[in-house]
Protein backbone atom coordinates (compact mmCIF):
# COMPACT_ATOMS: atom_id res chain seq x y z
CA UNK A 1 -15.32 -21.85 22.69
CA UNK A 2 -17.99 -19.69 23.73
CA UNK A 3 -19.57 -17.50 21.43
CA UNK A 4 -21.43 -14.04 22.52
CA UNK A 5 -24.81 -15.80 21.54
CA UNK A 6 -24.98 -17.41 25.32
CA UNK A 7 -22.50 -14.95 26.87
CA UNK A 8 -24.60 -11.75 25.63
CA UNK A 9 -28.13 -12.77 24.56
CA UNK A 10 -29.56 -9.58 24.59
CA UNK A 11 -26.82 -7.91 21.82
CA UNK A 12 -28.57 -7.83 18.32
CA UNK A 13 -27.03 -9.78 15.48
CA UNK A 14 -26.74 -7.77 12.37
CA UNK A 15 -26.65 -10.97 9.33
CA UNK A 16 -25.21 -10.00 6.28
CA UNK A 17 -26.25 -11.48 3.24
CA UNK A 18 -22.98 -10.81 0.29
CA UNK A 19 -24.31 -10.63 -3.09
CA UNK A 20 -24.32 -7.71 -6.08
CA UNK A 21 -27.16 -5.75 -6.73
CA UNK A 22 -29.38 -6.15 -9.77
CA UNK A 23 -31.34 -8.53 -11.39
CA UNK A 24 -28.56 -9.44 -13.74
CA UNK A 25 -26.61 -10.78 -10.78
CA UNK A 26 -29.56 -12.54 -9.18
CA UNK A 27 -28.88 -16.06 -9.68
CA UNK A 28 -25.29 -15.60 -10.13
CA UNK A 29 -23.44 -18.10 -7.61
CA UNK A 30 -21.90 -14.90 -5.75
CA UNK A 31 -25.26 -13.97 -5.00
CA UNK A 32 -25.79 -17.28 -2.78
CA UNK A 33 -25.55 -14.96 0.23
CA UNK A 34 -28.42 -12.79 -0.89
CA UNK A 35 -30.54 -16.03 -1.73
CA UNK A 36 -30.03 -16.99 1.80
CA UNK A 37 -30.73 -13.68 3.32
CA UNK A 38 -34.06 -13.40 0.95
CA UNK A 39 -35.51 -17.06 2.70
CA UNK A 40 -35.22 -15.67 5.97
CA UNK A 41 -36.86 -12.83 5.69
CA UNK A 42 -39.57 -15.38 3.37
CA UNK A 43 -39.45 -17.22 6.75
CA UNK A 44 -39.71 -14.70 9.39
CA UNK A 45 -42.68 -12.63 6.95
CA UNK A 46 -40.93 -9.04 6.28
CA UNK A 47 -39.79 -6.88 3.57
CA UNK A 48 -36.11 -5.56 3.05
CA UNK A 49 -36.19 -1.96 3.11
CA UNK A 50 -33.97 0.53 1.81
CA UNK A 51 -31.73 1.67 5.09
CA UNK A 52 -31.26 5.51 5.66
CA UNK A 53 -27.89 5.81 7.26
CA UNK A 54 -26.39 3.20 4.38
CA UNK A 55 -25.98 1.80 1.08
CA UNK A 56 -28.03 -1.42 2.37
CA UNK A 57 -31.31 -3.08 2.52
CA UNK A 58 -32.22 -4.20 6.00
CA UNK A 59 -35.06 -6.18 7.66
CA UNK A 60 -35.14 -5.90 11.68
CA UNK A 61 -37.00 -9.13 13.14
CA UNK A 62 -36.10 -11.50 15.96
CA UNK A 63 -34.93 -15.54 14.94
CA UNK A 64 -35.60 -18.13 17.34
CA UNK A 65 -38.42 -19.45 19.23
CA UNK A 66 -41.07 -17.22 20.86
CA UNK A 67 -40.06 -15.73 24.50
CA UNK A 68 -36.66 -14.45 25.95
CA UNK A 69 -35.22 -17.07 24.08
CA UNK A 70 -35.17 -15.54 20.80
CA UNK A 71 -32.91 -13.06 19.49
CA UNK A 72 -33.02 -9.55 18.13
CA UNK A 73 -31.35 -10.23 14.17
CA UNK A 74 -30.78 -7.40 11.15
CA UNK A 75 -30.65 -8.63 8.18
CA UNK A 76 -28.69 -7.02 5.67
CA UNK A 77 -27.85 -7.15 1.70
CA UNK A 78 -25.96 -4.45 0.83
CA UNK A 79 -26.63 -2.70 -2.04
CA UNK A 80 -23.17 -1.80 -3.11
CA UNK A 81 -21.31 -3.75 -5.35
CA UNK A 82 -19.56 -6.84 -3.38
CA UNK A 83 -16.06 -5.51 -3.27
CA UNK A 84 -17.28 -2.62 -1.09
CA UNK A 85 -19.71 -4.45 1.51
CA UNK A 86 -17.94 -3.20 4.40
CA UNK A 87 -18.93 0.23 4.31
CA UNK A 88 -22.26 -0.68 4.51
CA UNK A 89 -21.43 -3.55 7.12
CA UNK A 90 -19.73 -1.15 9.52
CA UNK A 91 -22.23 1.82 8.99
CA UNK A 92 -24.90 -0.73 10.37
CA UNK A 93 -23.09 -2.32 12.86
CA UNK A 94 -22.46 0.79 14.32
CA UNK A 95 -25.90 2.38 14.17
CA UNK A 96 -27.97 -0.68 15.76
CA UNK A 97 -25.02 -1.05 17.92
CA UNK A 98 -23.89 -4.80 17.44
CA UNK A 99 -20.86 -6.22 18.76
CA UNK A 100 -18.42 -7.19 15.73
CA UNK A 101 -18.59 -10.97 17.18
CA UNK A 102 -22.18 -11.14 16.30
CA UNK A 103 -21.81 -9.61 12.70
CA UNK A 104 -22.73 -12.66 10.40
CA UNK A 105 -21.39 -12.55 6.97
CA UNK A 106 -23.12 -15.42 4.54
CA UNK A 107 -21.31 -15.83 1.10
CA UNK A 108 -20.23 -17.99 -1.33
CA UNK A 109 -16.78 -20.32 -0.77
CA UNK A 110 -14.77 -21.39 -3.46
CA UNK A 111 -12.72 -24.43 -1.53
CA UNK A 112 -14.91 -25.97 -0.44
CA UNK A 113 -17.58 -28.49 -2.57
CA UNK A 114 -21.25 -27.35 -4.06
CA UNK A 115 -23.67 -27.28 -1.09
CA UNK A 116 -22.04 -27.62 1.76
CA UNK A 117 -21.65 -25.60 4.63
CA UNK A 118 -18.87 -24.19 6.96
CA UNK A 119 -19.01 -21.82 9.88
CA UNK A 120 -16.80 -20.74 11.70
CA UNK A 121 -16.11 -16.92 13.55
CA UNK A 122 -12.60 -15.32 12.37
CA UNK A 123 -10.32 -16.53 10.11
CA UNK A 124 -8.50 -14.98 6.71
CA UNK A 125 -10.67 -13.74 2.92
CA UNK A 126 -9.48 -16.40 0.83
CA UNK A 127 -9.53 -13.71 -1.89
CA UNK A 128 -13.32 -12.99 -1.34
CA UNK A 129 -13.83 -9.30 -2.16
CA UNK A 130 -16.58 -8.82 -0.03
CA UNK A 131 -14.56 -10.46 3.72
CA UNK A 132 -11.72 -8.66 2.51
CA UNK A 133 -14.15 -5.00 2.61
CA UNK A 134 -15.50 -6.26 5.57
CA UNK A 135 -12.28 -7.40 7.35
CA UNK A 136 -10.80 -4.21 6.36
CA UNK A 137 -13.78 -2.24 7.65
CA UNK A 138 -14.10 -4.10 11.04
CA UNK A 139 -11.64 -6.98 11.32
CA UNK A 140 -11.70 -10.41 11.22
CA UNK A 141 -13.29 -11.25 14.58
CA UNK A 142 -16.75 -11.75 12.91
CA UNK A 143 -18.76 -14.92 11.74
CA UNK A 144 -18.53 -16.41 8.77
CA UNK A 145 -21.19 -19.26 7.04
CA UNK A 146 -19.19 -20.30 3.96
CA UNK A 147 -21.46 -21.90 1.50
CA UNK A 148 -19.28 -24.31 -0.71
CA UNK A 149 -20.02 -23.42 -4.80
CA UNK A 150 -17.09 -25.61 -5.64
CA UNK A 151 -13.89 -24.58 -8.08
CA UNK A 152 -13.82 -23.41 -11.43
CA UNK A 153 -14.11 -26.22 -14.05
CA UNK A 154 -10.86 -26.54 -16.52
CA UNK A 155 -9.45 -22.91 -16.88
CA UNK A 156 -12.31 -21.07 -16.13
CA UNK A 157 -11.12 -17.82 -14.15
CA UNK A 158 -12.49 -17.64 -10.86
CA UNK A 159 -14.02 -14.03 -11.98
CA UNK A 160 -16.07 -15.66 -14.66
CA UNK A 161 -17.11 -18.61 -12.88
CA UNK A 162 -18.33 -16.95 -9.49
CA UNK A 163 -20.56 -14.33 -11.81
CA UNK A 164 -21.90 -16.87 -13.56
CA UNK A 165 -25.55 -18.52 -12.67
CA UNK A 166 -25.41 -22.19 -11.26
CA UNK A 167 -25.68 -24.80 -13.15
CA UNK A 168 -28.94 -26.46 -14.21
CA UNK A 169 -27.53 -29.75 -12.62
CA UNK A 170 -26.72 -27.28 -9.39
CA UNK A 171 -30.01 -25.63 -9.35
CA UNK A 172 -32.02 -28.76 -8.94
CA UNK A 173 -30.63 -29.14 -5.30
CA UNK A 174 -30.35 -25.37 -5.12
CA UNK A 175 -33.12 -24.62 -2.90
CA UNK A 176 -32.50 -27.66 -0.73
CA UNK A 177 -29.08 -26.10 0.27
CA UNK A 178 -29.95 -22.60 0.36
CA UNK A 179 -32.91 -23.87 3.14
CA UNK A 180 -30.32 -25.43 5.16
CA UNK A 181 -27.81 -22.97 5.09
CA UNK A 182 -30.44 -20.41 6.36
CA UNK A 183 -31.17 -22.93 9.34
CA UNK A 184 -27.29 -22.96 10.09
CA UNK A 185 -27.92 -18.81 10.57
CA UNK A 186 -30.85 -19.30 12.45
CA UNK A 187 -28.19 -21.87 14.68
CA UNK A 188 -25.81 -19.75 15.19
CA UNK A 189 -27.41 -16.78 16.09
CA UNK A 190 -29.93 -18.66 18.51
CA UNK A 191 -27.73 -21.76 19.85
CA UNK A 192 -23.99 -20.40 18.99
CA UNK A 193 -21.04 -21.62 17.18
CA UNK A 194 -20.26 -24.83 18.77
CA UNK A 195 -23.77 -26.37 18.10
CA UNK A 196 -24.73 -25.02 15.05
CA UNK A 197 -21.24 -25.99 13.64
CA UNK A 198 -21.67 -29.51 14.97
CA UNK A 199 -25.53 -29.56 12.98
CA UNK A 200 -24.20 -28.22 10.12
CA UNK A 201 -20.51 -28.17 9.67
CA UNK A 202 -20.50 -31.23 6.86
């Protein structure tokens, strides 16, 4: 497969960090999306700022080395609440103009195990409120990095478990994983799918 990234280099990327807004939400492992989107914008140097034409915070910047190379990136975390991320997905995508294939959607995956990492582009929710706004908003045919946080221990609803903070045993390796799902991003949107999965697809 061939993704738009070396088909269409000079499209923008629009990567959208899923997450609630709030402080009491913060650390919360359905915020995993926003902790990623807050290191690159640590990495590239710039500040979120509230977007005018949606409920969002955005950061325009360009990911990759210096020179043609590089690529022209949004980063988003919406600030509605997660189950209604794709009205501020699609507002975006249509005001900087990005192609649906390079929309970038970085949340937290319950199937698969604490820290690691998926991508892939397309594909169903899983019951994720915020892919099913989005889907619903602008269809499937976007890009997903799925960052594994692991079941609910014993009967824990997944509700409860997902808006809960991570573990002290998780957070100690925390940071480590939350750096290299950020470099998958930076993959993807600067290499494509089929390398970035084969770095980081574990």
């Amino acid at each position: 497969m061939t993704t738009p990234a070396t088909t269409d280099p000079a499209a923008p990327w629009l990567v959208v960090g899923l997450g609630n807004p709030g402080p009491g939400y913060a650390a919360n492992r359905h915020n995993v999306g926003f902790m990623v989107a807050d290191l690159l914008a640590e990495r590239i140097g710039g500040t979120f700022k509230r977007a005018q034409k949606a409920q969002a915070q955005v950061l325009e910047a360009r990911i990759g080395p210096p020179g043609p190379a590089s690529r022209r990136v949004v980063l988003v975390k919406p600030t509605s609440y997660m189950n209604l991320s794709g009205g501020p997905v699609t507002a975006l995508r249509d005001f900087y103009k990005v192609p649906t294939a390079h929309v970038v959607a970085v949340h937290d995956e319950l199937d698969i195990d604490y820290g690691t990492l998926r991508l892939k582009l397309g594909g169903g929710d899983n019951g994720h409120n915020g892919l099913k706004s989005i889907t619903k908003s602008l269809g499937s045919d976007y890009h997903r990095v799925r960052f594994g946080i692991g079941r609910p221990p014993g009967r824990m609803q997944v509700a409860d478990f997902v808006l809960k903070d991570f573990s002290a045993a998780e957070r100690k390796e925390l940071s480590y994983f939350v750096d290299r799902a950020a470099d998958a991003v930076e993959s993807l949107v600067s290499e494509g799918l089929e390398r970035a999965q084969s770095a980081y697809n574990s």
